[in-house]
PDB file of N, CA and C in Angstrom:
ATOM      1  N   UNK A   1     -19.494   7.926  -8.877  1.00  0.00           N
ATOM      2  CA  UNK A   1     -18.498   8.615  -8.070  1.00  0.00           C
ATOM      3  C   UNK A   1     -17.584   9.405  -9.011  1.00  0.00           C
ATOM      4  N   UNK A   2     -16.881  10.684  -8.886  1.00  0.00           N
ATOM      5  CA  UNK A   2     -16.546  11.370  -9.527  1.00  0.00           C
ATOM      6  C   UNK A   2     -15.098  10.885  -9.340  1.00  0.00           C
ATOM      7  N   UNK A   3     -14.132  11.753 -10.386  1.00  0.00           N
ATOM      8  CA  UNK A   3     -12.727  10.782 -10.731  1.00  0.00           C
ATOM      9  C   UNK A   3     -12.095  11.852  -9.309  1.00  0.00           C
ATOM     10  N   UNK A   4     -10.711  11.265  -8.859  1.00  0.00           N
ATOM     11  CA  UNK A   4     -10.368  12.002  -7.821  1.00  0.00           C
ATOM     12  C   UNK A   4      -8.645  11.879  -8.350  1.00  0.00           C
ATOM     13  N   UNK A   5      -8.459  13.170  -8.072  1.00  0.00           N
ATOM     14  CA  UNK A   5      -6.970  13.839  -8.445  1.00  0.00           C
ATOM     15  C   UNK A   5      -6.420  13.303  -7.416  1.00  0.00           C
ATOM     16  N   UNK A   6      -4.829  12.699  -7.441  1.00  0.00           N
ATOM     17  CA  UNK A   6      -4.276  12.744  -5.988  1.00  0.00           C
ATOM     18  C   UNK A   6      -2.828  12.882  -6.636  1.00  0.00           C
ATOM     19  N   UNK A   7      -2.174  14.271  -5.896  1.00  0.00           N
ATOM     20  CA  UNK A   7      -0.739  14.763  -6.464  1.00  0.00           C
ATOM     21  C   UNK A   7       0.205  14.081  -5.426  1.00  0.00           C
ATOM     22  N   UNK A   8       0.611  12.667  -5.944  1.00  0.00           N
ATOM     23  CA  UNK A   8       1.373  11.506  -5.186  1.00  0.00           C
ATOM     24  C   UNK A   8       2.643  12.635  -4.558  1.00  0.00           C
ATOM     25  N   UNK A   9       2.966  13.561  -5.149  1.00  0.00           N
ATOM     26  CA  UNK A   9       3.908  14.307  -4.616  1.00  0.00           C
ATOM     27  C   UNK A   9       4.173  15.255  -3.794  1.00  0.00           C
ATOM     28  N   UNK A  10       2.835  15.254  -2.981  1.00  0.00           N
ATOM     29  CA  UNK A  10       2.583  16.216  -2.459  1.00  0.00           C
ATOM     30  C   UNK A  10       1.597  15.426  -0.995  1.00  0.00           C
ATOM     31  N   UNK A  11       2.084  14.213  -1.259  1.00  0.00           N
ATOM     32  CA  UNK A  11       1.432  13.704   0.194  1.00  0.00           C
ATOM     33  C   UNK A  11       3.051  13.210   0.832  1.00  0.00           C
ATOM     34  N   UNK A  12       2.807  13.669   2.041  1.00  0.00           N
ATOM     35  CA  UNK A  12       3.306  13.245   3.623  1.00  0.00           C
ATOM     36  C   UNK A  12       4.327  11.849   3.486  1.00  0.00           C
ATOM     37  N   UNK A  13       5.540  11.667   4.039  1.00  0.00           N
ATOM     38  CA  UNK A  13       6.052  10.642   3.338  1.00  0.00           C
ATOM     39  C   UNK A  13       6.309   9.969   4.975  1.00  0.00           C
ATOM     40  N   UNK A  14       6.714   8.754   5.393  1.00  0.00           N
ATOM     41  CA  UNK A  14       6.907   8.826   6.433  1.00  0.00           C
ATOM     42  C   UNK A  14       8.232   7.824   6.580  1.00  0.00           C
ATOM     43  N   UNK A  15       9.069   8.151   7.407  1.00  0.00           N
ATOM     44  CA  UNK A  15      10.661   7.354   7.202  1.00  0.00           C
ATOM     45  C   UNK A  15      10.431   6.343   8.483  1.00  0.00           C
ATOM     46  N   UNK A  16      11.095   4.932   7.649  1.00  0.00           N
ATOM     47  CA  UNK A  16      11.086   4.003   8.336  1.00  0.00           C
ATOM     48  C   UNK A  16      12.680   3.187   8.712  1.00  0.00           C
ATOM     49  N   UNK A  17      13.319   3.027   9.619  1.00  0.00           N
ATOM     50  CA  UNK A  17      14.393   3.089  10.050  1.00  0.00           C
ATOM     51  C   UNK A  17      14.855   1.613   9.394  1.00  0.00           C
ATOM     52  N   UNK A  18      15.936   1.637   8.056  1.00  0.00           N
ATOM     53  CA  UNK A  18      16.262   0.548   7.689  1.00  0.00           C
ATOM     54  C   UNK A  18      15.460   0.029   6.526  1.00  0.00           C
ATOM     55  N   UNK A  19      13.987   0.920   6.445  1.00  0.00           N
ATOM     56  CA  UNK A  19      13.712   0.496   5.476  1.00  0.00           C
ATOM     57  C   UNK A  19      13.094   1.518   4.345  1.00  0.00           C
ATOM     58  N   UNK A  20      13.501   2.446   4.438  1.00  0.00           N
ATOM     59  CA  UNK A  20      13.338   3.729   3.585  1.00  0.00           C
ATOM     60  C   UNK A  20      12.148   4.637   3.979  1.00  0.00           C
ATOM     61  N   UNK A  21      11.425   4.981   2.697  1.00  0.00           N
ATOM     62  CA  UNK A  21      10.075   6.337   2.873  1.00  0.00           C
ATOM     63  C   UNK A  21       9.093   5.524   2.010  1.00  0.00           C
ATOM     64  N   UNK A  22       7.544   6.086   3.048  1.00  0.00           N
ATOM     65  CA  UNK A  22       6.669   5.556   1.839  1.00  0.00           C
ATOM     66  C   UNK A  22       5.870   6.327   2.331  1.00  0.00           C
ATOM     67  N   UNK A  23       4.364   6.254   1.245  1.00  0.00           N
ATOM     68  CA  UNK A  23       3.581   7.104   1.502  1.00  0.00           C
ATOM     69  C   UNK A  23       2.138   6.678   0.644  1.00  0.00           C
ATOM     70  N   UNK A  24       1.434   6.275   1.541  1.00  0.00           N
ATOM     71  CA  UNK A  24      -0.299   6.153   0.757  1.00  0.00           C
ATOM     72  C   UNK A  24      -0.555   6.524  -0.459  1.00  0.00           C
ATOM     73  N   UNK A  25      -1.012   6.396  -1.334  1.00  0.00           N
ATOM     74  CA  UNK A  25      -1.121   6.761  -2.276  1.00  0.00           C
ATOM     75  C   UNK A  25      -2.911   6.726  -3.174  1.00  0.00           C
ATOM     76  N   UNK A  26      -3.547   6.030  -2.279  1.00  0.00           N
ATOM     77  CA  UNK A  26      -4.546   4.673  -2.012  1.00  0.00           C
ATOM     78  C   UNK A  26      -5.053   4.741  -1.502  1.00  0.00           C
ATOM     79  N   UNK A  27      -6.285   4.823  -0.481  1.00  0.00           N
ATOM     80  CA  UNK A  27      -7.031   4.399   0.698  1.00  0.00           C
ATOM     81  C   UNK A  27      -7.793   5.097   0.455  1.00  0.00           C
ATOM     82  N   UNK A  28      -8.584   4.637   1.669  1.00  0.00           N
ATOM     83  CA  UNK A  28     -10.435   5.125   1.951  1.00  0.00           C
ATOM     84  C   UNK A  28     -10.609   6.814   2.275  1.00  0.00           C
ATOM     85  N   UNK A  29      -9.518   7.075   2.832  1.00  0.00           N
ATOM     86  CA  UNK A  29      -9.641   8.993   3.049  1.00  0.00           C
ATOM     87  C   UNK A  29      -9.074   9.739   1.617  1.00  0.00           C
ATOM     88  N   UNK A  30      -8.483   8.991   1.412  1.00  0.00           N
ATOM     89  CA  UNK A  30      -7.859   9.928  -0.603  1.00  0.00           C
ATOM     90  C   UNK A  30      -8.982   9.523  -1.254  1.00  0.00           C
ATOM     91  N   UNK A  31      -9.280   8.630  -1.808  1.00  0.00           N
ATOM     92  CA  UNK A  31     -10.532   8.129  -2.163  1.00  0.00           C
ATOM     93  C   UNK A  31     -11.603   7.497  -2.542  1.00  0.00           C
ATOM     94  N   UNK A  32     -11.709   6.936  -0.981  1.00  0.00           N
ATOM     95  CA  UNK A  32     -12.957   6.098  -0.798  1.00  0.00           C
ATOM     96  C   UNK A  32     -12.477   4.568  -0.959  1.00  0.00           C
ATOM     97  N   UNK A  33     -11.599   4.338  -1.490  1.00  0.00           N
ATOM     98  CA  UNK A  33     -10.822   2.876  -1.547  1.00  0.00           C
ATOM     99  C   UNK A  33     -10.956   2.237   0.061  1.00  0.00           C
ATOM    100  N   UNK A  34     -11.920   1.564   0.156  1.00  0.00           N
ATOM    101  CA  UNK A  34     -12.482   0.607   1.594  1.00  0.00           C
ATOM    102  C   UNK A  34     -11.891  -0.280   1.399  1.00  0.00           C
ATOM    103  N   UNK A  35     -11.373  -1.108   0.779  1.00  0.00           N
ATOM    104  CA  UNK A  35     -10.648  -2.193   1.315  1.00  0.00           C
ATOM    105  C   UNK A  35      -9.093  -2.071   0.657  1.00  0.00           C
ATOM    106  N   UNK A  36      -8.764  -1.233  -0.638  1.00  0.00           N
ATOM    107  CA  UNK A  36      -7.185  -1.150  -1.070  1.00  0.00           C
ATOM    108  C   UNK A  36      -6.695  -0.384  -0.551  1.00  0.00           C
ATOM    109  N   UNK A  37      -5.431  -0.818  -0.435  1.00  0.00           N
ATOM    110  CA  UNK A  37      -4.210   0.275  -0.061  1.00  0.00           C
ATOM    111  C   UNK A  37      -3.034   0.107  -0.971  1.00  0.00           C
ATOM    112  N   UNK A  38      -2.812   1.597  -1.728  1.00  0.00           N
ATOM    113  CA  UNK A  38      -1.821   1.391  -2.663  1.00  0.00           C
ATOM    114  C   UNK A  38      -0.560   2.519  -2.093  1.00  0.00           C
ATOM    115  N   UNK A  39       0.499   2.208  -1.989  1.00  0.00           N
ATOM    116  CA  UNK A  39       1.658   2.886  -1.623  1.00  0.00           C
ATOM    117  C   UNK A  39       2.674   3.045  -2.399  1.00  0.00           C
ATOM    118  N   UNK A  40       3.164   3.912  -2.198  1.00  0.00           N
ATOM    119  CA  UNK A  40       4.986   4.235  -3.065  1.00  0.00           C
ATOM    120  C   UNK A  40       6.019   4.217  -2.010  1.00  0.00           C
ATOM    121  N   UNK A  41       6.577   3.323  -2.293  1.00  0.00           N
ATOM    122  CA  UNK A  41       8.103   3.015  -1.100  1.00  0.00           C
ATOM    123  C   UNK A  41       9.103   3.283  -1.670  1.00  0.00           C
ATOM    124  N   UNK A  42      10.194   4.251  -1.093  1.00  0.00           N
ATOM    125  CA  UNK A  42      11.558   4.603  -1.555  1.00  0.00           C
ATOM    126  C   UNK A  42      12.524   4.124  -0.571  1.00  0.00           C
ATOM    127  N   UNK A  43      13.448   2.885  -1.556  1.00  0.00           N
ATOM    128  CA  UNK A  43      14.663   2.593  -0.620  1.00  0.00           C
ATOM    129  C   UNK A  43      16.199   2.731  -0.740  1.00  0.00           C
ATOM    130  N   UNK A  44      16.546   3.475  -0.187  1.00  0.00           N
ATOM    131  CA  UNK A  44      18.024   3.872  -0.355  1.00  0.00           C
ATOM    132  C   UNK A  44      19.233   3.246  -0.182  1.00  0.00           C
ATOM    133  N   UNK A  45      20.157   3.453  -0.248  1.00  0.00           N
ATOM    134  CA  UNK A  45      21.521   2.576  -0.049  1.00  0.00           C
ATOM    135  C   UNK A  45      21.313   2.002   1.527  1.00  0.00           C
ATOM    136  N   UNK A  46      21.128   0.570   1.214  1.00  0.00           N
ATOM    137  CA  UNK A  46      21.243  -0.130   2.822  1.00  0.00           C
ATOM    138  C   UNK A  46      19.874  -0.751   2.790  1.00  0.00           C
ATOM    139  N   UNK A  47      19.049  -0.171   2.704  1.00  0.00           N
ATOM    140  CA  UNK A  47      17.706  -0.227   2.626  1.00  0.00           C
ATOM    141  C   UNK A  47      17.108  -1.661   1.912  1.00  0.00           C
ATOM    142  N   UNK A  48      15.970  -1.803   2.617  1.00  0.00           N
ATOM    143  CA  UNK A  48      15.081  -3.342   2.423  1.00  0.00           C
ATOM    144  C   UNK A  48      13.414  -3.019   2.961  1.00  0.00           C
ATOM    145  N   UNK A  49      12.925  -3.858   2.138  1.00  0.00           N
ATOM    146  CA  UNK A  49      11.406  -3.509   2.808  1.00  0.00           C
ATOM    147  C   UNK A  49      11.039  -5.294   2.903  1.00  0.00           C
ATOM    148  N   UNK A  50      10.825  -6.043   3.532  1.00  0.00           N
ATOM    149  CA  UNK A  50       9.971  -7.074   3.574  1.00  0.00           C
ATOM    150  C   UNK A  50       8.257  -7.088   3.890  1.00  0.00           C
ATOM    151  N   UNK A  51       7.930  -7.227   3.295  1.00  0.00           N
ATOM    152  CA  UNK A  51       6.253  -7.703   2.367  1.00  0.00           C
ATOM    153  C   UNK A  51       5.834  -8.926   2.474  1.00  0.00           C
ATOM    154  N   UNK A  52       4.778  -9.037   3.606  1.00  0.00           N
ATOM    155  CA  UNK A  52       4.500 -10.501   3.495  1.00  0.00           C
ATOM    156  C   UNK A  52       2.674 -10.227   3.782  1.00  0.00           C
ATOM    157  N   UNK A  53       2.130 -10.916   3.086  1.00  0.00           N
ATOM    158  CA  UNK A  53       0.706 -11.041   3.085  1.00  0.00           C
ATOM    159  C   UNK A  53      -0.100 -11.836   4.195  1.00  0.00           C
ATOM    160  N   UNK A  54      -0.854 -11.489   5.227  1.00  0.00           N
ATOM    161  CA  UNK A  54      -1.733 -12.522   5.600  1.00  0.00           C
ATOM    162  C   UNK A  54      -2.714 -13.863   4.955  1.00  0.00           C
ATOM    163  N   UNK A  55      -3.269 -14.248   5.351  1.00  0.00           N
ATOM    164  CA  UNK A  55      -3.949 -15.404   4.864  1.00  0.00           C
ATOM    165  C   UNK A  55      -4.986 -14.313   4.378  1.00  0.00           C
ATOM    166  N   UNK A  56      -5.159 -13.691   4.418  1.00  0.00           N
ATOM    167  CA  UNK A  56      -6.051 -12.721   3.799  1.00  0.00           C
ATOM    168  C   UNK A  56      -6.120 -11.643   2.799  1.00  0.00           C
ATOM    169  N   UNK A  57      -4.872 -11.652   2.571  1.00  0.00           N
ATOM    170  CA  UNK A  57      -4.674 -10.455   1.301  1.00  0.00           C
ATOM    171  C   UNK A  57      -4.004 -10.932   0.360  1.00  0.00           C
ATOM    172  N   UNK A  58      -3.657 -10.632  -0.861  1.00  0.00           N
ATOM    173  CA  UNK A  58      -3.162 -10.127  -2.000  1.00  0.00           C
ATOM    174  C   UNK A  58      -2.194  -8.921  -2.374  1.00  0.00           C
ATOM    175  N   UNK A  59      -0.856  -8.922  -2.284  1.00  0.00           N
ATOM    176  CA  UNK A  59      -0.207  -8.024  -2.884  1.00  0.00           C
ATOM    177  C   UNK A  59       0.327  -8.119  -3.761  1.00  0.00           C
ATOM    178  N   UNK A  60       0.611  -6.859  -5.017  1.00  0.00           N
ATOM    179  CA  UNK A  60       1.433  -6.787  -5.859  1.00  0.00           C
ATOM    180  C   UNK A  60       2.417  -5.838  -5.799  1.00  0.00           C
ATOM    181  N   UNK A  61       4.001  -6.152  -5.906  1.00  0.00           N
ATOM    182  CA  UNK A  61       4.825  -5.015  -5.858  1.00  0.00           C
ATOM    183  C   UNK A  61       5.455  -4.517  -7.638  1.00  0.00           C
ATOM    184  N   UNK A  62       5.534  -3.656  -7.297  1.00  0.00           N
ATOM    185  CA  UNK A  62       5.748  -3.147  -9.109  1.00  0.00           C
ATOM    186  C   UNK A  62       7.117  -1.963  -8.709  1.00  0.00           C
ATOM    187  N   UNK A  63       8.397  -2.427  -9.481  1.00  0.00           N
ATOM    188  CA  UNK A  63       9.260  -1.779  -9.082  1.00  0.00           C
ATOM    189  C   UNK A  63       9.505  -0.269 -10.488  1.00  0.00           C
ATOM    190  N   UNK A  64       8.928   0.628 -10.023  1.00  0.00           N
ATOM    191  CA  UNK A  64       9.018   1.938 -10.820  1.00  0.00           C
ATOM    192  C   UNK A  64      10.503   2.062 -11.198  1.00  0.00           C
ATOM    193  N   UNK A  65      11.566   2.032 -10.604  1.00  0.00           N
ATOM    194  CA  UNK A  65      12.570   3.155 -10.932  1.00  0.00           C
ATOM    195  C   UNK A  65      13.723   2.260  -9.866  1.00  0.00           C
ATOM    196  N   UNK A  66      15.037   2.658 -10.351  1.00  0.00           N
ATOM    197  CA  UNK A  66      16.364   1.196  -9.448  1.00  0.00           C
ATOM    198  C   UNK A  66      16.371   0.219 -10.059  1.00  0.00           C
ATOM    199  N   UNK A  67      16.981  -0.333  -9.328  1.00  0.00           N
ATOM    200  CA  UNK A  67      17.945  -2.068  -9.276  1.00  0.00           C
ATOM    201  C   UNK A  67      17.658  -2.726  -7.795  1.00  0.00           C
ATOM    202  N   UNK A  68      17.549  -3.441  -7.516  1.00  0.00           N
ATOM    203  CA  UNK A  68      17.278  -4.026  -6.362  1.00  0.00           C
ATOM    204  C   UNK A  68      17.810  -5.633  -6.479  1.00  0.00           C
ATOM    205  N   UNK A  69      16.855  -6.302  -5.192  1.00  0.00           N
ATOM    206  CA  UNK A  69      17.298  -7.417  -5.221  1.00  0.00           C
ATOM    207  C   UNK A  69      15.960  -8.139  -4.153  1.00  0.00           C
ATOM    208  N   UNK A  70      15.511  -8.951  -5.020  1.00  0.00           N
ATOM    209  CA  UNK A  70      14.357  -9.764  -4.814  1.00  0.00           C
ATOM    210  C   UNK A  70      14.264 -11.122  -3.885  1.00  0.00           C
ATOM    211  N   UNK A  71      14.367 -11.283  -3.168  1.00  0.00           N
ATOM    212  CA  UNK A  71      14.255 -12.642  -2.243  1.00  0.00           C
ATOM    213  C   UNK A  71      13.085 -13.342  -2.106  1.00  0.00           C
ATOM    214  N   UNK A  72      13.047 -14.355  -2.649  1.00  0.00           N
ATOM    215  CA  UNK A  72      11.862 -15.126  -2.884  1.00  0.00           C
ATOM    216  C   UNK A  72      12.004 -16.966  -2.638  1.00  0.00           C
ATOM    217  N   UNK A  73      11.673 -17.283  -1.453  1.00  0.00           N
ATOM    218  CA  UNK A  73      12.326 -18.892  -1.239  1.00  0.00           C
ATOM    219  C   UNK A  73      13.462 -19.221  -0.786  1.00  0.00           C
ATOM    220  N   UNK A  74      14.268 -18.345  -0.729  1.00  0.00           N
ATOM    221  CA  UNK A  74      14.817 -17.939  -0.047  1.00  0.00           C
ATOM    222  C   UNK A  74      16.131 -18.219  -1.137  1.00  0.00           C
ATOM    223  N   UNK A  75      15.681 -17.475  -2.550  1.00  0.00           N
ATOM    224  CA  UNK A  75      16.854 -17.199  -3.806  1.00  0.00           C
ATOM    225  C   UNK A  75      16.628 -15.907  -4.045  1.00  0.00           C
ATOM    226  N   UNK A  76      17.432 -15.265  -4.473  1.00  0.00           N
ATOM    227  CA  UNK A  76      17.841 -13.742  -4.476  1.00  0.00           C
ATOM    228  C   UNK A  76      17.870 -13.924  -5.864  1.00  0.00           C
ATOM    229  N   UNK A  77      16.665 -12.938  -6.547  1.00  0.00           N
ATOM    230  CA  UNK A  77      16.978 -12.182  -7.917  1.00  0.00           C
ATOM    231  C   UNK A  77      17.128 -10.936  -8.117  1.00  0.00           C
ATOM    232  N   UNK A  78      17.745 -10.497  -9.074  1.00  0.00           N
ATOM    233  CA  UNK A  78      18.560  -9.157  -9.075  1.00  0.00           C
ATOM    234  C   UNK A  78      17.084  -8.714 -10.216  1.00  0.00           C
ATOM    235  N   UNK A  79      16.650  -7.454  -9.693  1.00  0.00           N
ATOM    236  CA  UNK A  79      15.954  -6.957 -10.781  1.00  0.00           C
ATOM    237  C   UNK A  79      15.914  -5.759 -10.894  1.00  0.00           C
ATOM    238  N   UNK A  80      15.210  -5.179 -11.931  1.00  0.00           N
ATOM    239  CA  UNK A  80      14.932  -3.849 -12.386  1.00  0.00           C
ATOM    240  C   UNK A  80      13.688  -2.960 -12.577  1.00  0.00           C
ATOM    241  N   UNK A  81      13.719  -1.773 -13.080  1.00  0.00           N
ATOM    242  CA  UNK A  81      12.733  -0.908 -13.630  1.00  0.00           C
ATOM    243  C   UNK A  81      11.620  -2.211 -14.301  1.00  0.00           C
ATOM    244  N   UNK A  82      10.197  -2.563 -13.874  1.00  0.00           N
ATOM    245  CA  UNK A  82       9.683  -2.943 -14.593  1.00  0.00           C
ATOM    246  C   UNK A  82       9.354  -4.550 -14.008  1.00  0.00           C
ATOM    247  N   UNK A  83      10.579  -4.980 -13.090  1.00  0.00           N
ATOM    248  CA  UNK A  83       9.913  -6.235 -12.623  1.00  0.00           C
ATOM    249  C   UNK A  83       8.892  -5.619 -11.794  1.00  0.00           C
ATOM    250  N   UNK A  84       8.576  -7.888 -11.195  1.00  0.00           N
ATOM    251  CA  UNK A  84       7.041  -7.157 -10.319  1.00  0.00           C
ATOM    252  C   UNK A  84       6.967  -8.410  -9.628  1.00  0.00           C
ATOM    253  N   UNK A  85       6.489  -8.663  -8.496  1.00  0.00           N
ATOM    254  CA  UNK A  85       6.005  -9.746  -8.029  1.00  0.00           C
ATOM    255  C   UNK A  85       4.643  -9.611  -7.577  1.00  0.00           C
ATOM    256  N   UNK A  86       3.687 -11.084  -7.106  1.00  0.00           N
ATOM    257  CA  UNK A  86       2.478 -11.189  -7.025  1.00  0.00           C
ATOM    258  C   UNK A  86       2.725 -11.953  -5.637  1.00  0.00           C
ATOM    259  N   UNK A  87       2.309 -11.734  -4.909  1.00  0.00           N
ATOM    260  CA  UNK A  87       1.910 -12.600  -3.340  1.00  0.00           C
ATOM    261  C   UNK A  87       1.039 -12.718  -2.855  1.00  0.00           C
ATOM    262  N   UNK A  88       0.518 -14.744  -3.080  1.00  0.00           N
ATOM    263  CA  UNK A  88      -0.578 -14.385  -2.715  1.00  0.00           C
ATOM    264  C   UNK A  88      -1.054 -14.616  -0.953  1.00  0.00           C
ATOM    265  N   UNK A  89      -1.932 -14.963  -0.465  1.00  0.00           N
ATOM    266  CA  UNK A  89      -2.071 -15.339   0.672  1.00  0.00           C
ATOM    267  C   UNK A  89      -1.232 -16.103   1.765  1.00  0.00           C
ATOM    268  N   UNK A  90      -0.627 -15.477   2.891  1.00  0.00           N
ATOM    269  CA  UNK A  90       0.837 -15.804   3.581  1.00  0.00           C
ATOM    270  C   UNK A  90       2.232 -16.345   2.966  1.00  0.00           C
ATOM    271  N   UNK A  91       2.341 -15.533   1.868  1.00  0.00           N
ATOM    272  CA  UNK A  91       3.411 -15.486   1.129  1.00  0.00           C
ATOM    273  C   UNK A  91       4.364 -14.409   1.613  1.00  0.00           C
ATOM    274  N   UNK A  92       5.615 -14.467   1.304  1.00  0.00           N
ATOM    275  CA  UNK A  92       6.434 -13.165   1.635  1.00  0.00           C
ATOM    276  C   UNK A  92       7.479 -13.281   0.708  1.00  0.00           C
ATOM    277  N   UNK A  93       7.722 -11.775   0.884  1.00  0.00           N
ATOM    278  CA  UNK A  93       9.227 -11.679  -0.262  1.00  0.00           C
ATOM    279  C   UNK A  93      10.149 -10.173   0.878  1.00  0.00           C
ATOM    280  N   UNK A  94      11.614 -10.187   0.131  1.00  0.00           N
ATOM    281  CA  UNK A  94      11.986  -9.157   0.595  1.00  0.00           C
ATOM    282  C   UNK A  94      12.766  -8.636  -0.987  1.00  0.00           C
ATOM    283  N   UNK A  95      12.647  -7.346  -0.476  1.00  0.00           N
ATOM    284  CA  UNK A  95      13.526  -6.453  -1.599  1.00  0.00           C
ATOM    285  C   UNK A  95      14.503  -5.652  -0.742  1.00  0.00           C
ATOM    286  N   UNK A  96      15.580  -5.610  -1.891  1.00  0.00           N
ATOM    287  CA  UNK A  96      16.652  -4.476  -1.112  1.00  0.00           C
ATOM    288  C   UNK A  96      16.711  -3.550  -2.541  1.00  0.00           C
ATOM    289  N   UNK A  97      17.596  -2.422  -1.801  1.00  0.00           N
ATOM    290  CA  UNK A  97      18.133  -1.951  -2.675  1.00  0.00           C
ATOM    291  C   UNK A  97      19.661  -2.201  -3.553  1.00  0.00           C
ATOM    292  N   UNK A  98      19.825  -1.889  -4.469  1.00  0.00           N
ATOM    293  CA  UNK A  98      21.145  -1.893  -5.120  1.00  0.00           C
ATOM    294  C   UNK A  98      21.240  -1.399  -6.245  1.00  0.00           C
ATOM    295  N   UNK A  99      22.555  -1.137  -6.633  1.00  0.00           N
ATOM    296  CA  UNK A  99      23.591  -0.270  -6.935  1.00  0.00           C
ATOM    297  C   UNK A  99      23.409   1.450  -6.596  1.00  0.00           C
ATOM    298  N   UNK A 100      23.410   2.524  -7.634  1.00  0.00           N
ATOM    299  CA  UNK A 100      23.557   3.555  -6.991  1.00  0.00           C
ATOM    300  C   UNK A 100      22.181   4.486  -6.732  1.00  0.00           C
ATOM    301  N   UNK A 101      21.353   4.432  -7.575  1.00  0.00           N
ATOM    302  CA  UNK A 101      20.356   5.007  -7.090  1.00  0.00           C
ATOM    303  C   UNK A 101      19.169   4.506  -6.086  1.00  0.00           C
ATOM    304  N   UNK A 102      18.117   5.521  -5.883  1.00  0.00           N
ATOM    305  CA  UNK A 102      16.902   5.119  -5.168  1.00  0.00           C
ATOM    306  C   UNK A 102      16.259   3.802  -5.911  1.00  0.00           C
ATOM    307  N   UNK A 103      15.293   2.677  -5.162  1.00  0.00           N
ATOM    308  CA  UNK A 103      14.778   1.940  -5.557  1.00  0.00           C
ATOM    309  C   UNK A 103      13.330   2.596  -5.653  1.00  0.00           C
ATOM    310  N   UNK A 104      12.688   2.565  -6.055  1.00  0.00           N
ATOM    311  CA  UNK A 104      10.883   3.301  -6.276  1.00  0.00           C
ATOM    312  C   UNK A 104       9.877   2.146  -6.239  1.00  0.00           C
ATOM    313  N   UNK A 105       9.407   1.900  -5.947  1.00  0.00           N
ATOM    314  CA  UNK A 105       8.137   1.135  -5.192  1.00  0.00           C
ATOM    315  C   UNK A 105       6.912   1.201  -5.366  1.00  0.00           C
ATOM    316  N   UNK A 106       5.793   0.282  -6.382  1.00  0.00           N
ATOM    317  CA  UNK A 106       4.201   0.295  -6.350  1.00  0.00           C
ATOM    318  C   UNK A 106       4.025  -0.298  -5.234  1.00  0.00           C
ATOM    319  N   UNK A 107       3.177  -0.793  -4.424  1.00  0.00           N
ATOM    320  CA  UNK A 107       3.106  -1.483  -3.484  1.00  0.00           C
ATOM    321  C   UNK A 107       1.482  -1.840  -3.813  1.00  0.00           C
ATOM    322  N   UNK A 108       0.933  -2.692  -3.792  1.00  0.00           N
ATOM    323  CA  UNK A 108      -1.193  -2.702  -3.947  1.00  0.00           C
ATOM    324  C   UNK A 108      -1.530  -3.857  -2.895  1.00  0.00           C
ATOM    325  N   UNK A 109      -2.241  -3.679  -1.910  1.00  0.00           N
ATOM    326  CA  UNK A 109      -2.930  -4.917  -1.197  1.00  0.00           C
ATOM    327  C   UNK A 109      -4.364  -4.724  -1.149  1.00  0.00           C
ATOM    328  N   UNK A 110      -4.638  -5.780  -1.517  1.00  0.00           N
ATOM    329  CA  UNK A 110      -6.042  -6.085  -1.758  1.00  0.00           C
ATOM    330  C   UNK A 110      -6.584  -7.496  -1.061  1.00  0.00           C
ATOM    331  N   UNK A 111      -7.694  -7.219  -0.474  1.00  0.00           N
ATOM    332  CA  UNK A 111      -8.188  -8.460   0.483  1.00  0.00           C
ATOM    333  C   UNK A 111      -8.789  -9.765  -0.469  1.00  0.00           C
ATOM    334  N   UNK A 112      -8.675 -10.656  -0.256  1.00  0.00           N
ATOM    335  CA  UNK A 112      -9.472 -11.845  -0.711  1.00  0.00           C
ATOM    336  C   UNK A 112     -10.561 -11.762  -1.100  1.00  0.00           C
ATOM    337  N   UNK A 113     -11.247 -12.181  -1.960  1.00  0.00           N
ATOM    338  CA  UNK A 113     -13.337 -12.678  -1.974  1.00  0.00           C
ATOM    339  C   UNK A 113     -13.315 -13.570  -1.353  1.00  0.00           C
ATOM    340  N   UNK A 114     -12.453 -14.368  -1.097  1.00  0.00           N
ATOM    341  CA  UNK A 114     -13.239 -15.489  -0.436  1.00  0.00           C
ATOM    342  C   UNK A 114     -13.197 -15.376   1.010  1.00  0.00           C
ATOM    343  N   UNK A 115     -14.245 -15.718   1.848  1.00  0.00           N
ATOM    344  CA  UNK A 115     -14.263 -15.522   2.977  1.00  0.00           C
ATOM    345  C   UNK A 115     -14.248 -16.817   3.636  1.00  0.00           C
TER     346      UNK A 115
END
């Protein structure tokens, strides 16, 4: 399969009320990715995204760019450029944003092998 260009900046973003902008980055129509979906989420002052996995998937969040704030067990860590969390199967976390800029967002879900 040949390598495939995708100008993350130039795809379609779509706003979610309370919980910022995101936008595919990943999938089976960009290219050919049948079972991943990788996204970029932007969250602004106020802003939170909660992420929780089925018994069936795998996500990793990878925070590009901000300060935020990580909820996990229900303890709040403050993090940065460079943290990351792993979730695996019906796990959940929430992130917010904080202090002054945008928070920037990897987002990757990937299904199980095991069936």
């Amino acid at each position: 399969m040949p390598n495939t260009y995708i100008d993350t900046n130039k795809l379609p973003r779509t706003k979610v009320s309370g919980a910022g902008e995101f936008t595919e980055i990943l999938n089976n129509a960009l290219c050919g990715a049948k079972n991943v979906v990788g996204t970029l989420r932007w969250l602004g002052n106020g802003d939170h995204y909660d992420a929780s996995s089925d018994a069936k998937t795998h996500q990793l969040i990878y925070l590009m760019e901000g300060e935020g704030t990580m909820t996990l067990n229900a303890k709040d860590h403050k993090v940065g450029k460079g943290a990351g969390i792993y979730l695996g199967p019906s796990e959940s976390a929430r992130i917010a944003q904080a202090g002054g800029g945008t928070l920037k967002l990897f987002h990757l879900v990937v299904p199980s092998q095991r069936s």
